[in-house]
C-alpha atoms as a PDB file:
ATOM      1  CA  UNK A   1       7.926  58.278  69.342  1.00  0.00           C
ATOM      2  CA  UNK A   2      11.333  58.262  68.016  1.00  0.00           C
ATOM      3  CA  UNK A   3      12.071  60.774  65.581  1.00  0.00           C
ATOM      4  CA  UNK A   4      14.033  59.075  62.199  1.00  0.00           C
ATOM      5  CA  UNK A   5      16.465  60.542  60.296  1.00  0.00           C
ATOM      6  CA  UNK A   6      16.172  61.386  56.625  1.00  0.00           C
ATOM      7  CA  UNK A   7      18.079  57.728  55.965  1.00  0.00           C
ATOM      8  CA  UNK A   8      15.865  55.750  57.904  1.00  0.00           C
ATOM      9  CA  UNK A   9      12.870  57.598  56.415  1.00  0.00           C
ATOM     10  CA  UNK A  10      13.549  56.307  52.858  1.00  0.00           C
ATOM     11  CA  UNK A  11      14.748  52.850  53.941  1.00  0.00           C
ATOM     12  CA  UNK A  12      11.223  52.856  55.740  1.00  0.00           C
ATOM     13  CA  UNK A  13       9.530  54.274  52.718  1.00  0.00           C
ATOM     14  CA  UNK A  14      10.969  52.259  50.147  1.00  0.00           C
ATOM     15  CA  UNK A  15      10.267  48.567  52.389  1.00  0.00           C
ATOM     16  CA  UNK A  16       6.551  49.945  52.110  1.00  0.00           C
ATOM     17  CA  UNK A  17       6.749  50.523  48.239  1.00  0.00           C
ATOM     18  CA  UNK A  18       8.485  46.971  47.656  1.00  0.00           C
ATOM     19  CA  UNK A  19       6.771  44.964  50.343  1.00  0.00           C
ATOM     20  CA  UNK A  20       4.353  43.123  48.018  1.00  0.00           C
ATOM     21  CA  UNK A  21       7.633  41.859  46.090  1.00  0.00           C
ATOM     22  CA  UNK A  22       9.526  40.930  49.042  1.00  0.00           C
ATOM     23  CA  UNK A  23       6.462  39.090  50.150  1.00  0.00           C
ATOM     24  CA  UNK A  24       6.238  37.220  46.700  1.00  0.00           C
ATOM     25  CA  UNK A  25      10.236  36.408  46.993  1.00  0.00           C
ATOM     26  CA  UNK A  26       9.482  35.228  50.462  1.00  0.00           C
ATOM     27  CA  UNK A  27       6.644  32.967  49.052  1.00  0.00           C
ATOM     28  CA  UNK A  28       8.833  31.545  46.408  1.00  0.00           C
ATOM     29  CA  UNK A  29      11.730  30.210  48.936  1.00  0.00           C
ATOM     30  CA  UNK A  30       9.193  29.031  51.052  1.00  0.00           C
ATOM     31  CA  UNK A  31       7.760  26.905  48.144  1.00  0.00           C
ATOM     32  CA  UNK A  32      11.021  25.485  47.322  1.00  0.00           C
ATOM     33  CA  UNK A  33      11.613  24.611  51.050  1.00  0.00           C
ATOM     34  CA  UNK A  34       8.054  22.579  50.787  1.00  0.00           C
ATOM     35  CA  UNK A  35       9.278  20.866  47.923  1.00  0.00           C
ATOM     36  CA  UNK A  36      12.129  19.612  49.715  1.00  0.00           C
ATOM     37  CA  UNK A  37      10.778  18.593  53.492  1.00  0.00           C
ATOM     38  CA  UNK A  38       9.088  16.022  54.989  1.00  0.00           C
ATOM     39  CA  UNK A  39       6.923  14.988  58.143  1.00  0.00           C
ATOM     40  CA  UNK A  40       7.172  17.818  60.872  1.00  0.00           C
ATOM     41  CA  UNK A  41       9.437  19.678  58.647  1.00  0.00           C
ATOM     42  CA  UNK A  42       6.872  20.070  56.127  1.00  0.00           C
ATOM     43  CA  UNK A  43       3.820  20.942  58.619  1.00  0.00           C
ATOM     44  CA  UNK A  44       6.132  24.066  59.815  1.00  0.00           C
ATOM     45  CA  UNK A  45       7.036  25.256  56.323  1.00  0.00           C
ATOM     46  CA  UNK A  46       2.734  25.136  55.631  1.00  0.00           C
ATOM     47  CA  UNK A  47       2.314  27.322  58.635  1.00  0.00           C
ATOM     48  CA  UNK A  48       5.070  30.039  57.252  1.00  0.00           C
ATOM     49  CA  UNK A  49       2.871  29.580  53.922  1.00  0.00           C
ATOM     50  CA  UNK A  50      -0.081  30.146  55.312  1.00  0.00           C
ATOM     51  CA  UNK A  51       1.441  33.308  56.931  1.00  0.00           C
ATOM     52  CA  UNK A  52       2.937  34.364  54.188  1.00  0.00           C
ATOM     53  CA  UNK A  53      -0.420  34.227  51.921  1.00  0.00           C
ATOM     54  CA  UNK A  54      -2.324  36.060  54.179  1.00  0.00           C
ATOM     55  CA  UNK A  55       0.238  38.892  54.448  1.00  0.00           C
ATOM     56  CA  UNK A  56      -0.540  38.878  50.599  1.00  0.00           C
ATOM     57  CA  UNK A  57      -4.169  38.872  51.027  1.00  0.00           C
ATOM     58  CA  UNK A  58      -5.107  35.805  49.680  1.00  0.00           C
ATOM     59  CA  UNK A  59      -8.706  34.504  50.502  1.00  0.00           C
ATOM     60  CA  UNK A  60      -8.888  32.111  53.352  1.00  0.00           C
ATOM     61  CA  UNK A  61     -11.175  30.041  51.532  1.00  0.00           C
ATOM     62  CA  UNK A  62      -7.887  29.561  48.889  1.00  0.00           C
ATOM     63  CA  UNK A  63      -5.280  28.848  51.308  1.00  0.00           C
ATOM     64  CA  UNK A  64      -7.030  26.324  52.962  1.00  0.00           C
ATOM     65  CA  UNK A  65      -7.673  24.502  49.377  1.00  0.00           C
ATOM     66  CA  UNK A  66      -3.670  24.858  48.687  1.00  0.00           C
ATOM     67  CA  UNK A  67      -3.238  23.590  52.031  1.00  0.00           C
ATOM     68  CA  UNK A  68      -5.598  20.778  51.477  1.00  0.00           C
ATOM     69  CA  UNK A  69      -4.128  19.750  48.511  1.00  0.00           C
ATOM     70  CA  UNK A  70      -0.186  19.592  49.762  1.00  0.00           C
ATOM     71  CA  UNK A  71       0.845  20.267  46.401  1.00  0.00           C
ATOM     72  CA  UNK A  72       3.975  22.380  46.040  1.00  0.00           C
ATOM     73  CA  UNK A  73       2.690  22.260  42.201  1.00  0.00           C
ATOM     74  CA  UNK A  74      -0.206  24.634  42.605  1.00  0.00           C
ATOM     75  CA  UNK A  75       1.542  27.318  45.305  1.00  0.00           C
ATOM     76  CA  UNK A  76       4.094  27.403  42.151  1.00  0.00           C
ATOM     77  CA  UNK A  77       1.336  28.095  40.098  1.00  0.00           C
ATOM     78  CA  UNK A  78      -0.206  30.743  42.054  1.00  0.00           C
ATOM     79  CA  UNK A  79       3.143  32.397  42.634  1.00  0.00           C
ATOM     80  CA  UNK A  80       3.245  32.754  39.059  1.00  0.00           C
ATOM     81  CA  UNK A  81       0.227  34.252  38.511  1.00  0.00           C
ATOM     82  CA  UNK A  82       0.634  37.164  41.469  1.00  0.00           C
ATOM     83  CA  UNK A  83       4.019  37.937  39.758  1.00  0.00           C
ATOM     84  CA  UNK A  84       1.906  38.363  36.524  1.00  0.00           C
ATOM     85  CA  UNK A  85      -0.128  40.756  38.018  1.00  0.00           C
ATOM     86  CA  UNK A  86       2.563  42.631  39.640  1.00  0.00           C
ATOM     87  CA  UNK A  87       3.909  43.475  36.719  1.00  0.00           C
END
């Protein structure tokens, strides 16, 4: 294993510390990219949702019901309210 220098430790530290936010940013342009495709488009863009709320530990049960639903409305909502708790 590579050893890293004192740079790349705290770059690799910090991504850790922030990567629920950068997940949550992620989920946010990936909402407004579902608000804006259609057809095939809009299939891909639900499979890098459904990737991306996993990643944030969101119950399968839930993600299905979002995905179900095909409502950019209520992944807005959502986003909202794991910000909230964020914070």
């Amino acid at each position: 294993m590579a050893k890293h220098s004192k740079y790349q430790q705290n770059i690799i530290r910090n991504f850790y510390q922030n990567k629920e936010a950068i997940g949550l940013q992620r989920l946010g342009e990936l909402i407004t990219e579902l608000y804006l495709s259609e057809g095939k488009a809009r299939e891909k863009v639900w499979k890098q949702i459904i990737g991306a709320l996993e990643k944030l530990e969101i119950k399968p049960a839930q993600i299905e019901h979002l995905q179900k639903q095909d409502k950019p409305e209520l992944l807005a909502k959502l986003l909202e309210e794991l910000l909230a708790k964020q914070k």
